[in-house]
C-alpha atoms as a PDB file:
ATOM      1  CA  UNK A   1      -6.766   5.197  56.201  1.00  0.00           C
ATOM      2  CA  UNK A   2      -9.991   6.387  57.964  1.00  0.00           C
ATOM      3  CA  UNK A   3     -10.061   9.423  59.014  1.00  0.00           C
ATOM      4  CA  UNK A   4     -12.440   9.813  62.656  1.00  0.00           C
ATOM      5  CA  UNK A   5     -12.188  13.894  62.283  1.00  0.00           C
ATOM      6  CA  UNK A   6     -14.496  14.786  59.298  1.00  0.00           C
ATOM      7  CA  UNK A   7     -12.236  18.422  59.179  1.00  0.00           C
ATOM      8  CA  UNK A   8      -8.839  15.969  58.576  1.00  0.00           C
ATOM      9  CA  UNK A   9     -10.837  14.006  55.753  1.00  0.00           C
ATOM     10  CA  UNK A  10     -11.592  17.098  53.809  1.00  0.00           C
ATOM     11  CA  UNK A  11      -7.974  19.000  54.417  1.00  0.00           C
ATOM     12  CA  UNK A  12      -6.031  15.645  53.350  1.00  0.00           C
ATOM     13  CA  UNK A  13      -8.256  15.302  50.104  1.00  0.00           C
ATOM     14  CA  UNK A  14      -7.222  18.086  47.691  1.00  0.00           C
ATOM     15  CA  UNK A  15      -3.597  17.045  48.354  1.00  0.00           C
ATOM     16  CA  UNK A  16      -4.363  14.082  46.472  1.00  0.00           C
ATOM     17  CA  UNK A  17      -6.797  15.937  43.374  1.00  0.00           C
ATOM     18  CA  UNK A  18      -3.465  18.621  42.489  1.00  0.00           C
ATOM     19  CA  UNK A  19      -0.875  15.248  42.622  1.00  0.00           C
ATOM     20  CA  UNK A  20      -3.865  13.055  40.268  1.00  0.00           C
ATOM     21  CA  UNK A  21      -4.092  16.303  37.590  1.00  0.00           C
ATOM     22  CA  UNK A  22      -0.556  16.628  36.479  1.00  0.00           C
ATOM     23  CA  UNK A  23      -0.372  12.726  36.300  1.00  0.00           C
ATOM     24  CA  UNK A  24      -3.761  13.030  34.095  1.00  0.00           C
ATOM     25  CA  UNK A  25      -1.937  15.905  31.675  1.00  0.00           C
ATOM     26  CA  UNK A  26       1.289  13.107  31.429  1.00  0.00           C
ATOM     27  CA  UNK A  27      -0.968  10.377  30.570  1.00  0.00           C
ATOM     28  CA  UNK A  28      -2.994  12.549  27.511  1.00  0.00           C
ATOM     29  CA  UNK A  29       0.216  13.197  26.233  1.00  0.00           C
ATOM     30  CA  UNK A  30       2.036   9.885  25.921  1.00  0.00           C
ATOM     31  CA  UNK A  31      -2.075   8.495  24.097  1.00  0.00           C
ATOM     32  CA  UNK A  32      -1.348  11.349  21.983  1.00  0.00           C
ATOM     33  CA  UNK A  33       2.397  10.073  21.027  1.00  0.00           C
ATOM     34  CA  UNK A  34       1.368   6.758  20.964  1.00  0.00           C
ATOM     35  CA  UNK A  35      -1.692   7.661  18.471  1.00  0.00           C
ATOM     36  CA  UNK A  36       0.449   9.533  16.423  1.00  0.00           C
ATOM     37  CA  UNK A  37       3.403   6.784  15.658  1.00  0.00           C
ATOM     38  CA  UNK A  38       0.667   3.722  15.134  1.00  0.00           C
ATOM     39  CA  UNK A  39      -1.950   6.104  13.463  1.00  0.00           C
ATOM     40  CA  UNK A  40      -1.430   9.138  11.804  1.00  0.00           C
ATOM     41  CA  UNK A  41       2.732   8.459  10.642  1.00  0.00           C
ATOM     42  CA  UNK A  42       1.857   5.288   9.114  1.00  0.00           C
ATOM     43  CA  UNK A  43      -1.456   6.778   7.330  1.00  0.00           C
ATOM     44  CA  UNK A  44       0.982   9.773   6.506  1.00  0.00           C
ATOM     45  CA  UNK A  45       3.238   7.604   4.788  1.00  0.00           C
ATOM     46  CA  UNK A  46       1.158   5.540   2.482  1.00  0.00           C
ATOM     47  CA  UNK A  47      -0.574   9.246   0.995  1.00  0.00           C
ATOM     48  CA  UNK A  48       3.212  10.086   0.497  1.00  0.00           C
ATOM     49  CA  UNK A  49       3.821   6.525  -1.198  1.00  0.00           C
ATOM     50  CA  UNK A  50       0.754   6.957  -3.189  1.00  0.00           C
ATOM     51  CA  UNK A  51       1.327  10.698  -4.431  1.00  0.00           C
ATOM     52  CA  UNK A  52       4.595   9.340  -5.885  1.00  0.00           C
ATOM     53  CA  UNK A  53       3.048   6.156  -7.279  1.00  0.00           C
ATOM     54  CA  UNK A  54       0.183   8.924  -9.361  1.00  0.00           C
ATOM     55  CA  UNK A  55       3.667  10.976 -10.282  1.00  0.00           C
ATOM     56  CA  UNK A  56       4.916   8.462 -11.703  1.00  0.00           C
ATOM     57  CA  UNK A  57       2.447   7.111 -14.049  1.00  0.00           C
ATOM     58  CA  UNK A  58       3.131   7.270 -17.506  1.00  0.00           C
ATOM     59  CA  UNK A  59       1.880   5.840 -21.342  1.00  0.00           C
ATOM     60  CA  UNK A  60       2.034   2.240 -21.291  1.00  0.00           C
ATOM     61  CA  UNK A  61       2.229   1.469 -17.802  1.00  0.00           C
ATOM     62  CA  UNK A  62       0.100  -1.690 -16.248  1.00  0.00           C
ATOM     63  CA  UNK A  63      -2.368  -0.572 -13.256  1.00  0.00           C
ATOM     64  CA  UNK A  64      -4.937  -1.764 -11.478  1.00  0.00           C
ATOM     65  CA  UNK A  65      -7.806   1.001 -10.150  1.00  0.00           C
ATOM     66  CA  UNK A  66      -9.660   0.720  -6.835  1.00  0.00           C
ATOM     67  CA  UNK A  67     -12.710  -0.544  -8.746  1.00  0.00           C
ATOM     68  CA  UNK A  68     -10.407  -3.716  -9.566  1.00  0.00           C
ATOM     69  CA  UNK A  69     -10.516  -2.814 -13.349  1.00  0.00           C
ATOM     70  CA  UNK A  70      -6.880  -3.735 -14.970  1.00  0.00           C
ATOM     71  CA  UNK A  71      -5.389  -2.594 -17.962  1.00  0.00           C
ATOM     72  CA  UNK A  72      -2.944  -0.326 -19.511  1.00  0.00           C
ATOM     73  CA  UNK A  73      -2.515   3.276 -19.463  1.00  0.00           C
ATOM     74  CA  UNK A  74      -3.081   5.314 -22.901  1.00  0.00           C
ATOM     75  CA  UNK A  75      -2.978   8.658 -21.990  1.00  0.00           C
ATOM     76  CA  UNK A  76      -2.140  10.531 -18.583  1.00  0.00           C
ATOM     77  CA  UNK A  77      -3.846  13.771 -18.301  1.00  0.00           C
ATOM     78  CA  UNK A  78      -4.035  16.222 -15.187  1.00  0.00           C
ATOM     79  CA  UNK A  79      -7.191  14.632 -13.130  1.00  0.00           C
ATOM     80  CA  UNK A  80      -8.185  12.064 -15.373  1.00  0.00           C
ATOM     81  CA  UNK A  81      -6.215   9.017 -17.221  1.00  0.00           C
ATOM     82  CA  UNK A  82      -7.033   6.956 -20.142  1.00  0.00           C
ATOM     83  CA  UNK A  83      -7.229   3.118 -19.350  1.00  0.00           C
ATOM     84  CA  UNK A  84      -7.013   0.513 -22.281  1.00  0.00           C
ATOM     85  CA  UNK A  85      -8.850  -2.837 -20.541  1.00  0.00           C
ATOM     86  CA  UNK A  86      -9.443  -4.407 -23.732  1.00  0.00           C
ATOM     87  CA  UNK A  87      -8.432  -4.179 -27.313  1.00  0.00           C
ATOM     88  CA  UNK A  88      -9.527  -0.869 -28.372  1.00  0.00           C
ATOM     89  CA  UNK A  89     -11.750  -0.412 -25.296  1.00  0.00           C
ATOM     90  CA  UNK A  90     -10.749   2.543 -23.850  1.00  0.00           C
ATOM     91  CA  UNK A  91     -12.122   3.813 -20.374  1.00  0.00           C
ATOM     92  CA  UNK A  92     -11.412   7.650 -18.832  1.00  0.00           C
ATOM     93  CA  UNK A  93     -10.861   7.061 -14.803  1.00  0.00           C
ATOM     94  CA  UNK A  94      -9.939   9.131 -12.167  1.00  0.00           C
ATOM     95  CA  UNK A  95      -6.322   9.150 -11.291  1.00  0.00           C
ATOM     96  CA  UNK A  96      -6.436   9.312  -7.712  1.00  0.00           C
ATOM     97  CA  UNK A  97      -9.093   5.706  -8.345  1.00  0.00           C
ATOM     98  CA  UNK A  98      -5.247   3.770  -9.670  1.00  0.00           C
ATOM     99  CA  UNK A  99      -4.202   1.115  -6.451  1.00  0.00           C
ATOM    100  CA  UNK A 100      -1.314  -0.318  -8.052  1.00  0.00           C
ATOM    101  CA  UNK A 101       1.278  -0.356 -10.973  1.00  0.00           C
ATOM    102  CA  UNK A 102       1.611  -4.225 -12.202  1.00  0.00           C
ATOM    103  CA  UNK A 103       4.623  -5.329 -13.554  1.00  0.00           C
ATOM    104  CA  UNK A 104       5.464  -5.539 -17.189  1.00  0.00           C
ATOM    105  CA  UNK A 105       3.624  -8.123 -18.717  1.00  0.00           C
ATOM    106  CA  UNK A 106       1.429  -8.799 -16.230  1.00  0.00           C
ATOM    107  CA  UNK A 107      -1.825  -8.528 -18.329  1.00  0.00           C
ATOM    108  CA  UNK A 108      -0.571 -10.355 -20.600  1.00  0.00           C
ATOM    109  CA  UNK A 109       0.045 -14.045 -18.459  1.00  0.00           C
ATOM    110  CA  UNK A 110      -3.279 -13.626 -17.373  1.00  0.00           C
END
């Protein structure tokens, strides 16, 4: 609509601006709820997962570390665990570094 009365223009625009900021406020807050259930839940979930997978490591168990070195667990201490990759090779890693637990046996088929 044009307006020919420059005073109507400027009354009839900050109608619109008051309408446009509560509709802005909405908007932040569904990105925010959208962000949060394909972001930060899912990246919540695997530090939960992995907590419990570092819990549960015990003597004897087959891992694989971050670094891609396999082997099997020969001692679990507090910060650090003992690794056995090869016979009587031992190496001391960092237990938050441990990706996966491999099945049973799983060093040995390969």
């Amino acid at each position: 609509m044009i307006f020919s009365n420059p005073v109507i223009a400027q009354a009839a625009a900050p109608q619109g601006a008051a309408g446009g900021g509560m509709q802005m406020i909405i908007m932040m807050v569904v990105l925010f709820g959208l962000m949060y259930f394909m972001m930060i839940r899912p990246q919540m979930k695997r530090q939960k997962e992995h907590r419990a997978l570092l819990a549960g490591l015990s003597k004897g168990d087959e891992i694989v570390t971050s670094g891609g070195i396999a082997g099997r667990v020969d001692d679990v201490g507090e910060t650090f665990i003992t690794v056995e990759i090869a016979p009587n090779v031992m190496v001391k890693v960092q237990k938050g570094l441990v990706s996966q637990v491999l099945p049973k046996g799983s060093l040995k088929s390969v």
